[in-house]
C-alpha atoms as a PDB file:
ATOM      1  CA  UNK A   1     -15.090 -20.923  -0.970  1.00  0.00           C
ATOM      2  CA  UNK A   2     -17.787 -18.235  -0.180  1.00  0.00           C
ATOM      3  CA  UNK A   3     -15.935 -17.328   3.506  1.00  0.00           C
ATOM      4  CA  UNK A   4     -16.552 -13.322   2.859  1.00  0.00           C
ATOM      5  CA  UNK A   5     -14.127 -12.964   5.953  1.00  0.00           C
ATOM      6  CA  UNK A   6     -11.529 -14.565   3.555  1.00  0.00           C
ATOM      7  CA  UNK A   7      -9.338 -15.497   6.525  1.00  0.00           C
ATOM      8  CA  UNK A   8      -8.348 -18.970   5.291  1.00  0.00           C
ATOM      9  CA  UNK A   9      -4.640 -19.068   4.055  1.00  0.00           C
ATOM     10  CA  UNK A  10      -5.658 -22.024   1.615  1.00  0.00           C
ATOM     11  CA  UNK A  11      -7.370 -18.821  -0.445  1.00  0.00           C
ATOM     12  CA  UNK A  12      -4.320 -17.594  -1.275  1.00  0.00           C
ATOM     13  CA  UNK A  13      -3.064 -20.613  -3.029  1.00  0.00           C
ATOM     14  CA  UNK A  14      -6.605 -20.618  -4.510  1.00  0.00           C
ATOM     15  CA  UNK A  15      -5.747 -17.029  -5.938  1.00  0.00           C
ATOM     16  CA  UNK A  16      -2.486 -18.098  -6.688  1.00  0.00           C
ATOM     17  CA  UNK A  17      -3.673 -21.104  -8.961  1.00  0.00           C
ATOM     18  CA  UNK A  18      -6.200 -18.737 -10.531  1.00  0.00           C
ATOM     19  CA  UNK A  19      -4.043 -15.924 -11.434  1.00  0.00           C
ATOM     20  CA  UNK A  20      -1.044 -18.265 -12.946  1.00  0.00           C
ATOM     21  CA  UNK A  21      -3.930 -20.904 -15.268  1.00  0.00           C
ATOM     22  CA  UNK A  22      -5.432 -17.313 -16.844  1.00  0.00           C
ATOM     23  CA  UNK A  23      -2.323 -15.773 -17.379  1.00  0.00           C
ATOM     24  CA  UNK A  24      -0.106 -19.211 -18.486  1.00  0.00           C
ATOM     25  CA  UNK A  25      -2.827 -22.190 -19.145  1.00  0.00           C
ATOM     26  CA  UNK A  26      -0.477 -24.783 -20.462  1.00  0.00           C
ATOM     27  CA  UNK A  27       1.270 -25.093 -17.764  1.00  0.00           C
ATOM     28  CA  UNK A  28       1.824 -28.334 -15.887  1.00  0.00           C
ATOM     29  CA  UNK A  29       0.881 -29.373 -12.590  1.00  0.00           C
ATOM     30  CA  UNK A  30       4.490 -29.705 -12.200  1.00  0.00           C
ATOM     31  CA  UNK A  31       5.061 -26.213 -13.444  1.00  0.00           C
ATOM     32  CA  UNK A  32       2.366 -25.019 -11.312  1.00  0.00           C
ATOM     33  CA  UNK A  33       3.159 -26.155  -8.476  1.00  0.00           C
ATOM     34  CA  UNK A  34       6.993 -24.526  -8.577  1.00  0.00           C
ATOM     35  CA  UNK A  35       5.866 -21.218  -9.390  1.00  0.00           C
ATOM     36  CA  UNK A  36       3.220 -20.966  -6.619  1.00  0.00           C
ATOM     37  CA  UNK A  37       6.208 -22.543  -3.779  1.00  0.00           C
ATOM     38  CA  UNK A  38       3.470 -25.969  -3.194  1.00  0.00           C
ATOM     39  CA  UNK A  39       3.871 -29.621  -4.120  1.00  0.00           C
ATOM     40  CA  UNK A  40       2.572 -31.548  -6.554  1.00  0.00           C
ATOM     41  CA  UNK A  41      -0.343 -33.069  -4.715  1.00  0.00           C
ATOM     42  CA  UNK A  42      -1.454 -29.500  -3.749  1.00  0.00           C
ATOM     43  CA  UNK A  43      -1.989 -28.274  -7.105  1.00  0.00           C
ATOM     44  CA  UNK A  44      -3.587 -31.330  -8.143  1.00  0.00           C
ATOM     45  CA  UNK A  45      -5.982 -31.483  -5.226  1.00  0.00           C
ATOM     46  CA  UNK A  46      -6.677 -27.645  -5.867  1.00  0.00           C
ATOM     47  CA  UNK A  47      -7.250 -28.186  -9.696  1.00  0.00           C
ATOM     48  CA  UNK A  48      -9.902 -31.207  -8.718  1.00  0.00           C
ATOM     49  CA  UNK A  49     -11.523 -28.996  -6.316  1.00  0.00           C
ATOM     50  CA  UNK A  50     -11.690 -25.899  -8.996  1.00  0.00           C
ATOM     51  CA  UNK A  51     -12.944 -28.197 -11.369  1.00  0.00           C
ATOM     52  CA  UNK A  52     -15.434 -30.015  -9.574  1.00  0.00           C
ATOM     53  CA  UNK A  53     -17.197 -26.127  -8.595  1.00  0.00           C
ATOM     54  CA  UNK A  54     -17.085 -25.382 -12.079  1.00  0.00           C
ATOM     55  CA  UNK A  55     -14.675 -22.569 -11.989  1.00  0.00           C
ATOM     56  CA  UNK A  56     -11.851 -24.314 -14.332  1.00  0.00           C
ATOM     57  CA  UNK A  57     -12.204 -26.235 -17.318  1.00  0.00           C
ATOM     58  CA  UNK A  58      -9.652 -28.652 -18.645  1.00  0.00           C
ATOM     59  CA  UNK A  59      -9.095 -29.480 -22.186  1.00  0.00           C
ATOM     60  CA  UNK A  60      -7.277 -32.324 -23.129  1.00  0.00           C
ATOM     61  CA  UNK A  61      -4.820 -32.909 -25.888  1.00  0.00           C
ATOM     62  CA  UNK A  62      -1.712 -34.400 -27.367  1.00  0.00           C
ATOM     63  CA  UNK A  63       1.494 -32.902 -27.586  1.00  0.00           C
ATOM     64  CA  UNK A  64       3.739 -33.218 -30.695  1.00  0.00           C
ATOM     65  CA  UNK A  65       5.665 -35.481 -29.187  1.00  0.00           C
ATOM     66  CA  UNK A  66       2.414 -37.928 -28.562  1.00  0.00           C
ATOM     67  CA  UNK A  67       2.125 -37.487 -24.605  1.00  0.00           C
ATOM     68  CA  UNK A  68      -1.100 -36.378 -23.342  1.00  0.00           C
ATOM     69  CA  UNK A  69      -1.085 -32.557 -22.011  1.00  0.00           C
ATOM     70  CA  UNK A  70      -3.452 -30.594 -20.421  1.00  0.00           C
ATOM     71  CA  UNK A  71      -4.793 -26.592 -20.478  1.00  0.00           C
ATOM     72  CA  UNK A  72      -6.263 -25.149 -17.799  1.00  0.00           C
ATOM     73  CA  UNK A  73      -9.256 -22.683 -18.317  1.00  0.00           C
ATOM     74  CA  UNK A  74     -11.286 -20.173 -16.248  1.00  0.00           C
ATOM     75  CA  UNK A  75     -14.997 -20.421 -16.676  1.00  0.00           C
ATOM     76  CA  UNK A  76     -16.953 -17.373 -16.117  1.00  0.00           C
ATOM     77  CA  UNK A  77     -17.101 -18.938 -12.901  1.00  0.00           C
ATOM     78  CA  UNK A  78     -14.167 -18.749 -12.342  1.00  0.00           C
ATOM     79  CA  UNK A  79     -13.379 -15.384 -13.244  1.00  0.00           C
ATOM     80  CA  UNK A  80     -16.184 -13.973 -10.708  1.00  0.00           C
ATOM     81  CA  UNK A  81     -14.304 -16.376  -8.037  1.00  0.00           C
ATOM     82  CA  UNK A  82     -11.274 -14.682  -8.943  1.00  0.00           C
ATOM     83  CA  UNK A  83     -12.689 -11.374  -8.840  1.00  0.00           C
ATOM     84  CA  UNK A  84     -14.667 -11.496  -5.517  1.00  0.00           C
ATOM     85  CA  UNK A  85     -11.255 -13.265  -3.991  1.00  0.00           C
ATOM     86  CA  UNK A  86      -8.872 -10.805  -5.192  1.00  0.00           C
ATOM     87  CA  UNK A  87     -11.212  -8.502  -3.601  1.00  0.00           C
ATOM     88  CA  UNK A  88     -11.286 -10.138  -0.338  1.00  0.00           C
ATOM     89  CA  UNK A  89      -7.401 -10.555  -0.402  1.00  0.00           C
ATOM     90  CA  UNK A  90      -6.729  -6.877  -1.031  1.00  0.00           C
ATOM     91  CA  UNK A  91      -9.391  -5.888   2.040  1.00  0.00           C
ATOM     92  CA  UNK A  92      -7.049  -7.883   4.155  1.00  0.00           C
ATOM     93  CA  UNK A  93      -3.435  -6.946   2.819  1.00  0.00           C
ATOM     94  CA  UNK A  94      -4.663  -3.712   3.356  1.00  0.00           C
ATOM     95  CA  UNK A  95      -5.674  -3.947   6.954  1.00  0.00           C
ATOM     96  CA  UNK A  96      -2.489  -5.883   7.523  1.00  0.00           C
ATOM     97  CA  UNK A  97      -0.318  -2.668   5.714  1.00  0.00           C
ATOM     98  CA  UNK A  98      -2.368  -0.117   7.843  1.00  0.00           C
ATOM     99  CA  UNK A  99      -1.682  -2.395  11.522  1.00  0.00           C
ATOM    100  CA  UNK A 100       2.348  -2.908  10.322  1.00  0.00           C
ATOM    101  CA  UNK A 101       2.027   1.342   9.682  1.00  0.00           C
ATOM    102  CA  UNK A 102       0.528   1.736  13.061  1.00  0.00           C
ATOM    103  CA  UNK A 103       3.391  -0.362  14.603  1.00  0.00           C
ATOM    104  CA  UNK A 104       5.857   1.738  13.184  1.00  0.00           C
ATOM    105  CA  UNK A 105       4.743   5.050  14.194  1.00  0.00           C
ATOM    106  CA  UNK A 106       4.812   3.518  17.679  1.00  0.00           C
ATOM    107  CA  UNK A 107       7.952   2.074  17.167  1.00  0.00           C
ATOM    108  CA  UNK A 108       9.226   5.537  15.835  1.00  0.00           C
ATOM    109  CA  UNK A 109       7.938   7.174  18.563  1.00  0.00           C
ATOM    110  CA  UNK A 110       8.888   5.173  21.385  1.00  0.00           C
ATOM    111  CA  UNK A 111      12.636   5.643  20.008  1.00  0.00           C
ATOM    112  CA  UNK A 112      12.222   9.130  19.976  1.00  0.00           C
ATOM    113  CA  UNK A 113      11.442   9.218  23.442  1.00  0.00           C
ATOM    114  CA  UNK A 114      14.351   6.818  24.449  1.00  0.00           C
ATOM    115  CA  UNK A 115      18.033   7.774  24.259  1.00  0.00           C
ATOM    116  CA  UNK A 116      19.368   5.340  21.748  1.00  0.00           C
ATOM    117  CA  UNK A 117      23.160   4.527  22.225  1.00  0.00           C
ATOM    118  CA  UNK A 118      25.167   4.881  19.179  1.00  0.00           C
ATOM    119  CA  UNK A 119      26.560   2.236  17.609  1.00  0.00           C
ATOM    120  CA  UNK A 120      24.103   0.385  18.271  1.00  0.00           C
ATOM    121  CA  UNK A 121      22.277  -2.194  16.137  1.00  0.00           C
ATOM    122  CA  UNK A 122      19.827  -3.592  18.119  1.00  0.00           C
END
C-alpha cells in the first residue's frame, strides 16, 4: 500500500472501506460491501488485509439479540493511511479534471472552427 504513484484502482476501494468504517463502524460486511458497489468477499478480503497491516481494529461483541457483531476501527495507522491516500487520490482526480478540461477546450474549439449543421445532435 505505499505505491506513491497511487495508480492502482484497488486504492480506491481501500479509501472507500476507510472512509465508510470511520464515519459508520458498525456496519456489516454485508452493509459494507453495498454501499461501496463490491461483493461480499471483497470487503472481507480488504478488512483481513487492513487488519493484518494494523490499520483497523475489530472489536467483537454481542448484539441484543445474542448474534455476534462486529465494529470496525481505524488505528492511528490507519488514519495516516487514510490521510496519505486521500492525498494521493485527490493528486490524481485532479490531473484527470485538468486532461478532461483540456479536451474540452479542444473540443470547443474545433467546433468553432467547423460549421455545425443545425439540428443536429451528434
Amino acid at each position: 500500500m505505499r505505491d506513491p504513484g497511487f495508480p492502482h484502482p484497488e486504492h480506491e476501494n481501500v479509501l472507500k472501506l476507510l472512509r465508510e468504517v470511520t464515519v459508520s463502524p458498525e456496519l456489516t460486511q454485508r452493509e459494507l460491501a453495498k454501499r461501496m458497489g463490491i461483493s461480499l468477499g471483497k470487503v472481507n478480503f480488504l478488512l483481513k488485509a487492513l487488519v493484518g497491516k494494523g490499520l483497523v481494529k475489530v472489536h467483537n461483541f454481542r448484539k441484543a439479540d445474542n448474534r455476534s457483531a462486529y465494529l470496525y476501527y481505524l488505528t492511528p495507522a490507519g488514519f495516516e493511511e487514510k490521510a496519505r491516500i486521500t492525498y494521493h487520490f485527490l493528486k490524481r482526480k485532479l490531473l484527470e479534471y485538468e486532461a478532461l478540461e483540456r479536451e474540452i477546450q479542444l473540443l470547443k474549439a474545433e467546433l468553432n472552427q467547423k460549421e455545425v449543421p443545425s439540428g443536429s445532435d451528434d
